[in-house]
PDB file of N, CA and C in Angstrom:
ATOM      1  N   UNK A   1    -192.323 -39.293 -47.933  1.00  0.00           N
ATOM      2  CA  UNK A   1    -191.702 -40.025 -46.839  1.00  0.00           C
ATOM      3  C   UNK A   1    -191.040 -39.069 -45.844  1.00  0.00           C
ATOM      4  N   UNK A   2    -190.408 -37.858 -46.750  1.00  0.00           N
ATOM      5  CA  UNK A   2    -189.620 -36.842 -45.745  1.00  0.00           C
ATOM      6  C   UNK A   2    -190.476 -36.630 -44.471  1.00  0.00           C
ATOM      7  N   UNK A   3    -192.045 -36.202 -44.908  1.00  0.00           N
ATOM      8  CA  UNK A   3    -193.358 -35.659 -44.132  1.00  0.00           C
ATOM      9  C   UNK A   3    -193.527 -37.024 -42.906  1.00  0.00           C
ATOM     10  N   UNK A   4    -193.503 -37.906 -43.373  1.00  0.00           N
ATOM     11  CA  UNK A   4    -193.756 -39.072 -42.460  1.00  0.00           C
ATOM     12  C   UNK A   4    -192.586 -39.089 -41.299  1.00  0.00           C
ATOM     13  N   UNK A   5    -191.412 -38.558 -41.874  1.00  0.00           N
ATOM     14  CA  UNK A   5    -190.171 -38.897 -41.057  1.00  0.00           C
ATOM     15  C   UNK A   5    -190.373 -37.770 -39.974  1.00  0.00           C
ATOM     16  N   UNK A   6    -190.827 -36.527 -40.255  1.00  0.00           N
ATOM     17  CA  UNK A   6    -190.639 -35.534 -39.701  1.00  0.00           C
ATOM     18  C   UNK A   6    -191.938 -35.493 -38.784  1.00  0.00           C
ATOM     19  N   UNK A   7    -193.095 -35.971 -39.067  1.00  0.00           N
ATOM     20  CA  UNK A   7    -194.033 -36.329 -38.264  1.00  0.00           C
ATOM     21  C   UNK A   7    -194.203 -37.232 -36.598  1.00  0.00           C
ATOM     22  N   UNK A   8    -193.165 -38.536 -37.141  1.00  0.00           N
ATOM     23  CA  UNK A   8    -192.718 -39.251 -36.255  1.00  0.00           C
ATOM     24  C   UNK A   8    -191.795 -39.044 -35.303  1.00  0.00           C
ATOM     25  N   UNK A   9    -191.015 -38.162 -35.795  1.00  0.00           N
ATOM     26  CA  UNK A   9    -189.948 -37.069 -34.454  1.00  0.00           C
ATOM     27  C   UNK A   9    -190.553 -36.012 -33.850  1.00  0.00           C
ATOM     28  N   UNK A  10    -191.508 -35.393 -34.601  1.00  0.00           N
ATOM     29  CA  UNK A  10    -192.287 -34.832 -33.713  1.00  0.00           C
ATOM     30  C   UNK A  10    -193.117 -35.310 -32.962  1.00  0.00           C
ATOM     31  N   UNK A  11    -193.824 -36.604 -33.228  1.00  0.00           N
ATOM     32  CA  UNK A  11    -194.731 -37.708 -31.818  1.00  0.00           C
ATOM     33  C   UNK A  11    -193.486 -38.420 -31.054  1.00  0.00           C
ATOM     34  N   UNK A  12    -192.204 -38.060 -31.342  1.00  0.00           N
ATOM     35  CA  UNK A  12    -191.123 -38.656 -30.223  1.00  0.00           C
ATOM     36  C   UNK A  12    -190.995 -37.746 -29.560  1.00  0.00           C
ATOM     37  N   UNK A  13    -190.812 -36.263 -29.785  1.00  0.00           N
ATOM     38  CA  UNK A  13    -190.628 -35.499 -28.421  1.00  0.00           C
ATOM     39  C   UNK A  13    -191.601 -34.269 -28.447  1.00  0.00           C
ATOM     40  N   UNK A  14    -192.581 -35.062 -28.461  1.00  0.00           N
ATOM     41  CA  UNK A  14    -194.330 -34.119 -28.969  1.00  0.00           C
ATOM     42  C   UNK A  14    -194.715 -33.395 -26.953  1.00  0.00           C
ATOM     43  N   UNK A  15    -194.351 -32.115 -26.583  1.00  0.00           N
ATOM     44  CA  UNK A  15    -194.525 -31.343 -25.656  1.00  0.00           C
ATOM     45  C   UNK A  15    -195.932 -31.448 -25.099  1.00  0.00           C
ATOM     46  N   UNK A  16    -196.826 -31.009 -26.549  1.00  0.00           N
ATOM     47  CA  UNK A  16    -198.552 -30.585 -26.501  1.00  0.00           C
ATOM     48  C   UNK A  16    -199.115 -31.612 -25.590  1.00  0.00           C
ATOM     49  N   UNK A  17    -198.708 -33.401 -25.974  1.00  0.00           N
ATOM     50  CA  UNK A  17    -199.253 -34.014 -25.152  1.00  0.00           C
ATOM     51  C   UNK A  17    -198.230 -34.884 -24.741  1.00  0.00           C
ATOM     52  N   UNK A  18    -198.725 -36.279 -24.250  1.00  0.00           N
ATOM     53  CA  UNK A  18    -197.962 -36.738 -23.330  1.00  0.00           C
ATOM     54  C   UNK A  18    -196.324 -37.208 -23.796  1.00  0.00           C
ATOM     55  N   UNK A  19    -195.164 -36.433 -23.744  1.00  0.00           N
ATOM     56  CA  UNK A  19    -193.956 -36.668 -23.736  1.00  0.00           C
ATOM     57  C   UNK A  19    -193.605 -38.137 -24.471  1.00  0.00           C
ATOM     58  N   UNK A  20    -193.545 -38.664 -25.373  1.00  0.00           N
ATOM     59  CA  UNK A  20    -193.278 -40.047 -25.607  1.00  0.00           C
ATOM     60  C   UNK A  20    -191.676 -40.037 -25.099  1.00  0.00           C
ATOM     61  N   UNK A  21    -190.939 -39.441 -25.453  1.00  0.00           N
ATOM     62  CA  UNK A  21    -189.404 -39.286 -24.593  1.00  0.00           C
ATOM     63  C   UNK A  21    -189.267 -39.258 -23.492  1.00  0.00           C
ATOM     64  N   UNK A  22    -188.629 -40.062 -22.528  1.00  0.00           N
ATOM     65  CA  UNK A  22    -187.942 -39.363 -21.489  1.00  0.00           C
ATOM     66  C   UNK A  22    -187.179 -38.372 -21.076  1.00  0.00           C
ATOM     67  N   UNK A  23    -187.450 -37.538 -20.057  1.00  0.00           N
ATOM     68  CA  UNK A  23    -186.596 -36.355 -20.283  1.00  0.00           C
ATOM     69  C   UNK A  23    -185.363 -36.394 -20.324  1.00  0.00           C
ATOM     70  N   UNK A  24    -184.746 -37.440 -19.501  1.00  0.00           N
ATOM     71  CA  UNK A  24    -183.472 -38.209 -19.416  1.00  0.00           C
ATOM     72  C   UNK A  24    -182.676 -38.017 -20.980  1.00  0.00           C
ATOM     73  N   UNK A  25    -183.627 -38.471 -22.045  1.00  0.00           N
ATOM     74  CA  UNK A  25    -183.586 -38.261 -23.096  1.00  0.00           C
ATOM     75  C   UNK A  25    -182.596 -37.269 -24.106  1.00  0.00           C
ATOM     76  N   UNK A  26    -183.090 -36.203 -23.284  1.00  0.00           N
ATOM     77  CA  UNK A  26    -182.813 -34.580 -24.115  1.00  0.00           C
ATOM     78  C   UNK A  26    -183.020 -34.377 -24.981  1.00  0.00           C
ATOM     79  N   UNK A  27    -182.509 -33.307 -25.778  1.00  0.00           N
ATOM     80  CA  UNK A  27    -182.580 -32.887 -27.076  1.00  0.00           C
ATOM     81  C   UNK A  27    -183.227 -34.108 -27.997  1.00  0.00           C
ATOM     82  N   UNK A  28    -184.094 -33.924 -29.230  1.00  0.00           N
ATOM     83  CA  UNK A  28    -184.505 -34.728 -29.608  1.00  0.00           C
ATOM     84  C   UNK A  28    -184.506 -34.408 -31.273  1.00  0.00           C
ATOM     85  N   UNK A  29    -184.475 -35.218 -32.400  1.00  0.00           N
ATOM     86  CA  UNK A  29    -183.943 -34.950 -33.610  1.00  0.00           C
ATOM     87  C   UNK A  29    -185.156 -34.132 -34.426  1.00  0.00           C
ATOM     88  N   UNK A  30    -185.024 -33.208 -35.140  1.00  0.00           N
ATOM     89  CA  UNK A  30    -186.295 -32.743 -35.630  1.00  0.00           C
ATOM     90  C   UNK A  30    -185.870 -32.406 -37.343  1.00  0.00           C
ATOM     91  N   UNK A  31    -186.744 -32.508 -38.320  1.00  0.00           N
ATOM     92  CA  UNK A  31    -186.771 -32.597 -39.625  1.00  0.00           C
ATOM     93  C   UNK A  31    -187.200 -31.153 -40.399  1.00  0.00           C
ATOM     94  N   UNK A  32    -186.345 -30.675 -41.044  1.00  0.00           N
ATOM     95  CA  UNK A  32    -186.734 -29.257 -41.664  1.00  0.00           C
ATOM     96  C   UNK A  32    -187.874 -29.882 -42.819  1.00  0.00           C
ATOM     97  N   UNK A  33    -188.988 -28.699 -43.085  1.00  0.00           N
ATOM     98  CA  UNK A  33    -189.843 -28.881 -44.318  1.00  0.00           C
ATOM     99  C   UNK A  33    -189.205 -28.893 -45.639  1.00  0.00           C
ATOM    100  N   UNK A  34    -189.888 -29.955 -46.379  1.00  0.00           N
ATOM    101  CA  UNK A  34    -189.230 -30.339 -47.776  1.00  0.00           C
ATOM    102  C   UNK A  34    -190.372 -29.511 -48.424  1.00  0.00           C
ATOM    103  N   UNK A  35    -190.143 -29.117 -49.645  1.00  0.00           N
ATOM    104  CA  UNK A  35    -190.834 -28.414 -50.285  1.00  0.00           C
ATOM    105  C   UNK A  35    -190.726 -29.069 -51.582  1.00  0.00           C
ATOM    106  N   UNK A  36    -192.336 -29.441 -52.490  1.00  0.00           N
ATOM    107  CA  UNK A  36    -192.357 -29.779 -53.769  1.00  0.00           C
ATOM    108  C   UNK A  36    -192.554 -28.925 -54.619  1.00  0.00           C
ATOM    109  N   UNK A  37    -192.120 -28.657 -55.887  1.00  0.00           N
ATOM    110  CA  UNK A  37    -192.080 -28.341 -56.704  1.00  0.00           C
ATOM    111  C   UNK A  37    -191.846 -29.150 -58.171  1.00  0.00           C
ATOM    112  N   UNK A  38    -191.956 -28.044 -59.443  1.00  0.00           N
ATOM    113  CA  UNK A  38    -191.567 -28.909 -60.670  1.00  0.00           C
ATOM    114  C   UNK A  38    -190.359 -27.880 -61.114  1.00  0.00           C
ATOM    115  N   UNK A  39    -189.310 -28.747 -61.882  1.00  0.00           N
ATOM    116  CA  UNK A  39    -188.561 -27.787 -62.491  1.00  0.00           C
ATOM    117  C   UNK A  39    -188.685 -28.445 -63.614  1.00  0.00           C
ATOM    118  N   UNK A  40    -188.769 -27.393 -65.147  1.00  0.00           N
ATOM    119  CA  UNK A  40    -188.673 -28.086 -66.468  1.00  0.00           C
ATOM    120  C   UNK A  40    -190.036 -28.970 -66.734  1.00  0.00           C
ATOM    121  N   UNK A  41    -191.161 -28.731 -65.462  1.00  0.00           N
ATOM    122  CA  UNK A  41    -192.237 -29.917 -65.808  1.00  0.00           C
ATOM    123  C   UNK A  41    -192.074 -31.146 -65.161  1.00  0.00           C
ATOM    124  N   UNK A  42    -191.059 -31.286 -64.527  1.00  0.00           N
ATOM    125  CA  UNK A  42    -190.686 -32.568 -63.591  1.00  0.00           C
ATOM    126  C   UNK A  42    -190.530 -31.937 -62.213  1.00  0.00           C
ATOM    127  N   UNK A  43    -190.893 -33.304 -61.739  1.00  0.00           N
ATOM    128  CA  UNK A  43    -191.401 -33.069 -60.246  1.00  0.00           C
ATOM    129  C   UNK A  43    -190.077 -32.797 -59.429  1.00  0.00           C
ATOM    130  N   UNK A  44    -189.599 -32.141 -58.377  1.00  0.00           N
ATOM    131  CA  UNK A  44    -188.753 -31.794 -57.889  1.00  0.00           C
ATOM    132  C   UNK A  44    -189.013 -31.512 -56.393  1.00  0.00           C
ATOM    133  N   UNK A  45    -187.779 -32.331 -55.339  1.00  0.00           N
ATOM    134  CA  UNK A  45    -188.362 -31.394 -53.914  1.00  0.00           C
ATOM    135  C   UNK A  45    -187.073 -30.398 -53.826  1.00  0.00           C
ATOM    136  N   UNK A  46    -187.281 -29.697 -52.761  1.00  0.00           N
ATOM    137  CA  UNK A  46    -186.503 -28.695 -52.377  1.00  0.00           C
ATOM    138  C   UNK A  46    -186.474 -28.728 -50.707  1.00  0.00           C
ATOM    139  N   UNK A  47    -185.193 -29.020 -50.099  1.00  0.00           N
ATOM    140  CA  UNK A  47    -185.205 -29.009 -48.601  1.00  0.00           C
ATOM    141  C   UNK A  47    -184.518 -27.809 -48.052  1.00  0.00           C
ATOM    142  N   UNK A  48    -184.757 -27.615 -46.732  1.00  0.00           N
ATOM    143  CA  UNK A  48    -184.130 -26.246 -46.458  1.00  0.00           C
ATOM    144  C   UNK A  48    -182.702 -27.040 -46.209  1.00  0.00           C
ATOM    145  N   UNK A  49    -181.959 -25.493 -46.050  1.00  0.00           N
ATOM    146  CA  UNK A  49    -180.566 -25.892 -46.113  1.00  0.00           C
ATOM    147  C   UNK A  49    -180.376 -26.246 -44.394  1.00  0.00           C
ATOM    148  N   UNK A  50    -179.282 -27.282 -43.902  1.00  0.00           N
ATOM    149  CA  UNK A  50    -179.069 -27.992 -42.902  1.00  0.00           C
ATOM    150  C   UNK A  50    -177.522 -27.407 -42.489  1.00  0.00           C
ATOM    151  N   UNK A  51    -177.451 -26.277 -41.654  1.00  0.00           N
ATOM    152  CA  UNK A  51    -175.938 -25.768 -41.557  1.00  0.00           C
ATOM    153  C   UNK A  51    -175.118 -26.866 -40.708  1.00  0.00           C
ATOM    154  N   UNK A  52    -173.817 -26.129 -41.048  1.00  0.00           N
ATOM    155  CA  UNK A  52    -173.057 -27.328 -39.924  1.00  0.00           C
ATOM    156  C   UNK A  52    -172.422 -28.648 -40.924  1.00  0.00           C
ATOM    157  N   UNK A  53    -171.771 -29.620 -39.955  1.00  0.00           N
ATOM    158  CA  UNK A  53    -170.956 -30.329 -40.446  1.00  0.00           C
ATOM    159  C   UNK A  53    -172.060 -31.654 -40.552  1.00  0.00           C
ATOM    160  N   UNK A  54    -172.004 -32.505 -41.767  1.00  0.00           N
ATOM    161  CA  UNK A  54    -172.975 -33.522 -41.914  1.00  0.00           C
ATOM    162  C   UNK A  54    -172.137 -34.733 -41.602  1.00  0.00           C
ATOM    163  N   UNK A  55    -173.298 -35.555 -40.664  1.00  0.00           N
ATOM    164  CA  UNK A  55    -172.705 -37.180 -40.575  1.00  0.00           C
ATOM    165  C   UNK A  55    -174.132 -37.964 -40.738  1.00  0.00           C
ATOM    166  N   UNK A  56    -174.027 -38.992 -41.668  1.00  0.00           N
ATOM    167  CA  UNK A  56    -174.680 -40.403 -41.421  1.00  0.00           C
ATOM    168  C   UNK A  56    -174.691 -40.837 -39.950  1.00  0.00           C
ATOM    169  N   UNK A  57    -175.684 -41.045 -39.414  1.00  0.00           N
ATOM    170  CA  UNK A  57    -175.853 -42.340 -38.870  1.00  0.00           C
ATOM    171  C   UNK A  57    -176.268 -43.336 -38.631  1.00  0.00           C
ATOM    172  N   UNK A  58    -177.580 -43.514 -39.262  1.00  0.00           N
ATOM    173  CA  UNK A  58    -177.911 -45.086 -39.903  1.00  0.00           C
ATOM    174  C   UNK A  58    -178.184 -45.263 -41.173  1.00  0.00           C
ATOM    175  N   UNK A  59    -177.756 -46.005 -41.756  1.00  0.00           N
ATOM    176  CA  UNK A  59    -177.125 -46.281 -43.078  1.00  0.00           C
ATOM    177  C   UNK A  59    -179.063 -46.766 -43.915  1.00  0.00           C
ATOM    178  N   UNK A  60    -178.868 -47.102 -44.977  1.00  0.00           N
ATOM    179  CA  UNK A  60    -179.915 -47.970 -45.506  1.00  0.00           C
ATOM    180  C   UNK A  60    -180.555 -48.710 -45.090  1.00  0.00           C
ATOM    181  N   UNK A  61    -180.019 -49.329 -44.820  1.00  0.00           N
ATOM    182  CA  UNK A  61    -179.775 -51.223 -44.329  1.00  0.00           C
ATOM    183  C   UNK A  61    -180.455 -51.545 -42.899  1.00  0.00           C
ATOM    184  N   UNK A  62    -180.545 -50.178 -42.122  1.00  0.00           N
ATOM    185  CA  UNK A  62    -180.814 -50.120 -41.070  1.00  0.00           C
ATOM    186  C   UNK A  62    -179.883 -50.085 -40.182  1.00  0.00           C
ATOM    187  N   UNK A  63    -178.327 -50.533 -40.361  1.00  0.00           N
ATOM    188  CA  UNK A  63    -176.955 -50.430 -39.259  1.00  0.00           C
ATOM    189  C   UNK A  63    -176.901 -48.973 -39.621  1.00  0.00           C
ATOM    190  N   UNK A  64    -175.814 -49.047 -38.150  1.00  0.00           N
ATOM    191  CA  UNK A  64    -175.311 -47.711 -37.370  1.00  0.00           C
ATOM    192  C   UNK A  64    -174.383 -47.996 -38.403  1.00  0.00           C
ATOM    193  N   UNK A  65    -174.138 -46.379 -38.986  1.00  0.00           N
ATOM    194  CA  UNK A  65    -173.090 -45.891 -39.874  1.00  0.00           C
ATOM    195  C   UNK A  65    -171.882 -45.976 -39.018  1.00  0.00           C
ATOM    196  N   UNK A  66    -170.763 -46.358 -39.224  1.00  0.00           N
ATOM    197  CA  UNK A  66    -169.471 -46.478 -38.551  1.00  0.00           C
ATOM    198  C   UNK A  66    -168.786 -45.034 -38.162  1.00  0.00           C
ATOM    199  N   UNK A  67    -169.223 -44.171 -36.881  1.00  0.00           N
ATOM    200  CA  UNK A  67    -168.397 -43.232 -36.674  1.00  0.00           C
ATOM    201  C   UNK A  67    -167.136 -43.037 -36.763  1.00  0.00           C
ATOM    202  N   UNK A  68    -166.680 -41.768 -37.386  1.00  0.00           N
ATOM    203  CA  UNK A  68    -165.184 -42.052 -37.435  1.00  0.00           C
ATOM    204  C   UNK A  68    -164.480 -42.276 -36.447  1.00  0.00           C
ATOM    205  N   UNK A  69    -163.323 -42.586 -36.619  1.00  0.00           N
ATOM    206  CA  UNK A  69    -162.046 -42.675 -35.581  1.00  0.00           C
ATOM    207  C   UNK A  69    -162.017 -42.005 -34.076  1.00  0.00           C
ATOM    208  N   UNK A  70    -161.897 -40.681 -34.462  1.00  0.00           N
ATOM    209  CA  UNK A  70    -161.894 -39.189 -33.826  1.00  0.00           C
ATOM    210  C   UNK A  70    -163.416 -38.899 -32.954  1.00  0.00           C
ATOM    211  N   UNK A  71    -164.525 -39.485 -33.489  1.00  0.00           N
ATOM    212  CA  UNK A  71    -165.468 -39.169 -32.834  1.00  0.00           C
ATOM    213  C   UNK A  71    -165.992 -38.658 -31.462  1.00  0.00           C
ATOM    214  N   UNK A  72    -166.258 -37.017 -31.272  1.00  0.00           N
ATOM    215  CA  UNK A  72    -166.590 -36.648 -29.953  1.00  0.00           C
ATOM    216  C   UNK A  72    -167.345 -37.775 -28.953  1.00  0.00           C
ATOM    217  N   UNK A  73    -168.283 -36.928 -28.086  1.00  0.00           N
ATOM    218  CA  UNK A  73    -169.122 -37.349 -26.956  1.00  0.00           C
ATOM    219  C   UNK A  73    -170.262 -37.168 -27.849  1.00  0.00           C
ATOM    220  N   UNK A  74    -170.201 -35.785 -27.993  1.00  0.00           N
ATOM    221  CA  UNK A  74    -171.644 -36.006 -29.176  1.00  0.00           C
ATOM    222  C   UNK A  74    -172.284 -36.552 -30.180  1.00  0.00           C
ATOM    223  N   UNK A  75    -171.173 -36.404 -30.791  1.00  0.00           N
ATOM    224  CA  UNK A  75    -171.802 -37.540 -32.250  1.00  0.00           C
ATOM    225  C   UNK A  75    -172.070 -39.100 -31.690  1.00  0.00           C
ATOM    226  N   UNK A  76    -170.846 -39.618 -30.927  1.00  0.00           N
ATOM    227  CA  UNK A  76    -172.016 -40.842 -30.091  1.00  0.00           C
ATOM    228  C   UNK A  76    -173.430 -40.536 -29.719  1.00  0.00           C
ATOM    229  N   UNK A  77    -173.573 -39.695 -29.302  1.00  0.00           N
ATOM    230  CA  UNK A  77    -174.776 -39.332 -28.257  1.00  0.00           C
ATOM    231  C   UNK A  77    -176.317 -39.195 -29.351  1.00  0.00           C
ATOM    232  N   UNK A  78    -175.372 -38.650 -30.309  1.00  0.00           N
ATOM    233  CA  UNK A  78    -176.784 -38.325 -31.790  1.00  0.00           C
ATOM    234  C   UNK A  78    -176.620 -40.328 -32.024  1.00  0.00           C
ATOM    235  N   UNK A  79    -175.651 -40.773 -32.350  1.00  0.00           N
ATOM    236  CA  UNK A  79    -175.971 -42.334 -32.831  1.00  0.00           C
ATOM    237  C   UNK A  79    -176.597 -42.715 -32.254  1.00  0.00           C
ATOM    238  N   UNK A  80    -176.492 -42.948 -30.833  1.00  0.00           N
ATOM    239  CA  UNK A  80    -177.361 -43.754 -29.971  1.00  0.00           C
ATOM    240  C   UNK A  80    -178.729 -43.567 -30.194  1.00  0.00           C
ATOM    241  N   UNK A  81    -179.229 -41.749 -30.078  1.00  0.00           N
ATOM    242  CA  UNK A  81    -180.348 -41.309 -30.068  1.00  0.00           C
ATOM    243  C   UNK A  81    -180.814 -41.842 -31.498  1.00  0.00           C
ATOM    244  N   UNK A  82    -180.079 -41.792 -32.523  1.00  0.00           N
ATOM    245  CA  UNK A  82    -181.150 -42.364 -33.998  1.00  0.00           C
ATOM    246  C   UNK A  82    -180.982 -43.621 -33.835  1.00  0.00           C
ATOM    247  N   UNK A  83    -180.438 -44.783 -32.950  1.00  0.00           N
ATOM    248  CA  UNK A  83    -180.893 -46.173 -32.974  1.00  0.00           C
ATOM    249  C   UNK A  83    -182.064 -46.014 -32.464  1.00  0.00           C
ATOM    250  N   UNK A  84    -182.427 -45.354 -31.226  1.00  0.00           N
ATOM    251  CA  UNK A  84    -183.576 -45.152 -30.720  1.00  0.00           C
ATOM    252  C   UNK A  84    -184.869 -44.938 -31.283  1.00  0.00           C
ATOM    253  N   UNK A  85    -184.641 -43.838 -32.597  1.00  0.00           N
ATOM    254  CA  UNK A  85    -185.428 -43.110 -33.275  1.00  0.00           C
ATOM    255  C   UNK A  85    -185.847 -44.628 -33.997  1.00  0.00           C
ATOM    256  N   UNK A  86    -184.854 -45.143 -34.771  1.00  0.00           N
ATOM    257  CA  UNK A  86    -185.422 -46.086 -34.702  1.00  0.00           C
ATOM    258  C   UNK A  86    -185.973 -47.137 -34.749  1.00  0.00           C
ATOM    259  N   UNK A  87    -185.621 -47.163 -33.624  1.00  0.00           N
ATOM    260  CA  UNK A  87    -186.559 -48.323 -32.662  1.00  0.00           C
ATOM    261  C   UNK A  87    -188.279 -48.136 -32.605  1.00  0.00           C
ATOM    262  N   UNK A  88    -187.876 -46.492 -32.360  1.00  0.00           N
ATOM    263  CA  UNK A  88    -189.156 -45.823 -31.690  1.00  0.00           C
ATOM    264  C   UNK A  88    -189.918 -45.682 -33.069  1.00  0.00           C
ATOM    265  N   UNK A  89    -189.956 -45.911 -34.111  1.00  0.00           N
ATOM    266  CA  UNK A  89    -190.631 -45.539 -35.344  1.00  0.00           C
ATOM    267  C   UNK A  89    -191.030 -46.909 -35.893  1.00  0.00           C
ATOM    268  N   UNK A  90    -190.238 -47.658 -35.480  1.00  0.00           N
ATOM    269  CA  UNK A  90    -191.213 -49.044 -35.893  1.00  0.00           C
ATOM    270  C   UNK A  90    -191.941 -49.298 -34.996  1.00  0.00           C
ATOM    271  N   UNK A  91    -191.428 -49.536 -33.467  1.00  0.00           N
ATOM    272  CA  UNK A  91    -192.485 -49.699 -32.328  1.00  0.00           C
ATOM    273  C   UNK A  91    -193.871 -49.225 -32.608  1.00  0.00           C
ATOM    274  N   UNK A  92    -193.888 -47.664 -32.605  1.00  0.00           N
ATOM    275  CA  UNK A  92    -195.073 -47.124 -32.945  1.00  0.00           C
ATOM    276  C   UNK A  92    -195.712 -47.201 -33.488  1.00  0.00           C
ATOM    277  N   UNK A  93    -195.308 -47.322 -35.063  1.00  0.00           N
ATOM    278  CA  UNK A  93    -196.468 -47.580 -36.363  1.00  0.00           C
ATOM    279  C   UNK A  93    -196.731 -49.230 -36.686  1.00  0.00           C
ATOM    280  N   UNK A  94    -196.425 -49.806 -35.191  1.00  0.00           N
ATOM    281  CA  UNK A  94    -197.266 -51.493 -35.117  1.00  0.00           C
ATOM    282  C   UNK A  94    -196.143 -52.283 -35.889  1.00  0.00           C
ATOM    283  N   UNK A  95    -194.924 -51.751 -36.358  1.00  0.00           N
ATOM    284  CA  UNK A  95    -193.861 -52.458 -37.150  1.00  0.00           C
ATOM    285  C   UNK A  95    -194.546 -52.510 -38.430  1.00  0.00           C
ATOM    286  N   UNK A  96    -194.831 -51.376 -38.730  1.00  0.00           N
ATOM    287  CA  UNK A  96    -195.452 -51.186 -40.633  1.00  0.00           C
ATOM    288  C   UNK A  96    -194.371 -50.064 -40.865  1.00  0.00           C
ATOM    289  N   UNK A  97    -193.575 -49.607 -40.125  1.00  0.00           N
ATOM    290  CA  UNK A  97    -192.505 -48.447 -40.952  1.00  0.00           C
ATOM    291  C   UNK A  97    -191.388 -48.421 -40.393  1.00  0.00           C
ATOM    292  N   UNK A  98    -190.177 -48.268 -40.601  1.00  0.00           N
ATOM    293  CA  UNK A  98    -189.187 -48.034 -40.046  1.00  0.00           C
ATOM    294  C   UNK A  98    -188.184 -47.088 -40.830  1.00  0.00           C
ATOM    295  N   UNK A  99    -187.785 -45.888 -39.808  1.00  0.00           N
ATOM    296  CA  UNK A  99    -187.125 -44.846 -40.461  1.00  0.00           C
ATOM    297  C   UNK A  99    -185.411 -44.917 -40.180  1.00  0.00           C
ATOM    298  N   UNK A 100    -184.846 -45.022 -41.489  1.00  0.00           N
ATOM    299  CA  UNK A 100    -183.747 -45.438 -41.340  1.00  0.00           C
ATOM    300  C   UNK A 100    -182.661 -44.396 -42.632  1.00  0.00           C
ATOM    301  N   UNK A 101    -181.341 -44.710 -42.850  1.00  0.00           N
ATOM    302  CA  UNK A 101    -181.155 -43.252 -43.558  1.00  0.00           C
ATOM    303  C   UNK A 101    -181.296 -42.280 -42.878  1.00  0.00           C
ATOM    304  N   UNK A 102    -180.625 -42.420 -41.553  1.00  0.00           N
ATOM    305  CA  UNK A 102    -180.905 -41.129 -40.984  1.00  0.00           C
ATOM    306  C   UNK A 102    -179.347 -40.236 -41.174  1.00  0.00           C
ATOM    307  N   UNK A 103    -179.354 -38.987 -41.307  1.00  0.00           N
ATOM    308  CA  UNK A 103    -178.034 -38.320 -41.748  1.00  0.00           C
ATOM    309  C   UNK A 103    -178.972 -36.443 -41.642  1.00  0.00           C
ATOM    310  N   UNK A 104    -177.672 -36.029 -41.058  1.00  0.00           N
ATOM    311  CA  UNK A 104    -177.995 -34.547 -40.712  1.00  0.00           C
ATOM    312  C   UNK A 104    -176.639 -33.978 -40.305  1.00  0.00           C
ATOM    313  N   UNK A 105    -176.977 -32.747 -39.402  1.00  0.00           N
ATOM    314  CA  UNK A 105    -176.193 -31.899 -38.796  1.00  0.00           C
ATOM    315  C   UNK A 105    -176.333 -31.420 -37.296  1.00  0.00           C
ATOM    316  N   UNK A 106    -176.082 -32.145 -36.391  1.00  0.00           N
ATOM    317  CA  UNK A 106    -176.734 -32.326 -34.980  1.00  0.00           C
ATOM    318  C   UNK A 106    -178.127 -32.925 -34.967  1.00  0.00           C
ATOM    319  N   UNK A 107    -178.803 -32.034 -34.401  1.00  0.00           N
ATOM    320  CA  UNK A 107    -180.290 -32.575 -33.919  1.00  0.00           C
ATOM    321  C   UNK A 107    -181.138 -32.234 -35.533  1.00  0.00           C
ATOM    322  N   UNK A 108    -180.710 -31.882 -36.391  1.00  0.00           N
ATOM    323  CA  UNK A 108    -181.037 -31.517 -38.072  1.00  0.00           C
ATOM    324  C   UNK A 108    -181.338 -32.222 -38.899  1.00  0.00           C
ATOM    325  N   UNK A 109    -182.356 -32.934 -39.225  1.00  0.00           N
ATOM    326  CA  UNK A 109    -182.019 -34.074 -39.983  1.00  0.00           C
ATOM    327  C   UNK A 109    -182.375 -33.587 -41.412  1.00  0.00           C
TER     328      UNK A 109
END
């Protein structure tokens, strides 16, 4: 699923061909490679490490995780952008997927 998630942010702000983002847009969220492995004979992934300070912002369920109190300009600015994300991930795959659980470290997911 990681591969699927990270696929779909890259056809949101995919350069090679036609821009699905507006540039208006900006910065756009992108997914480090998960790596499988076994440890002990059991299956195991391994993600790269995500520096920086971590926040949720859409929960399970599909709601916006409740920013804290204190919350900059930015961390709004990442919420908004993963309602978008998505939006933009069910839109696309005809409403057969929706990527939700989104949580990182800026544009890091």
């Amino acid at each position: 699923m990681h591969e699927v998630a990270r696929h779909l942010t890259k056809k949101l702000q995919s350069i090679e061909t036609e821009s699905q983002a507006p540039k208006e847009m900006g910065e756009c969220f992108q997914y480090n490679h998960v790596y499988f492995t076994t440890i002990n004979e059991q299956p195991a992934t391994v993600e790269e490490f995500v520096p920086g300070p971590f926040a949720k912002l859409i929960n399970n369920d599909g709601k916006k995780a409740k920013p804290p109190e204190d919350a900059d300009d930015v961390l709004k600015d990442l919420s908004a952008k993963a309602e978008c994300l998505v939006h933009y991930t069910y839109e696309s795959s005809n409403q057969q997927l929706m990527l939700l659980d989104i949580q990182g470290s800026g544009y890091c997911l």
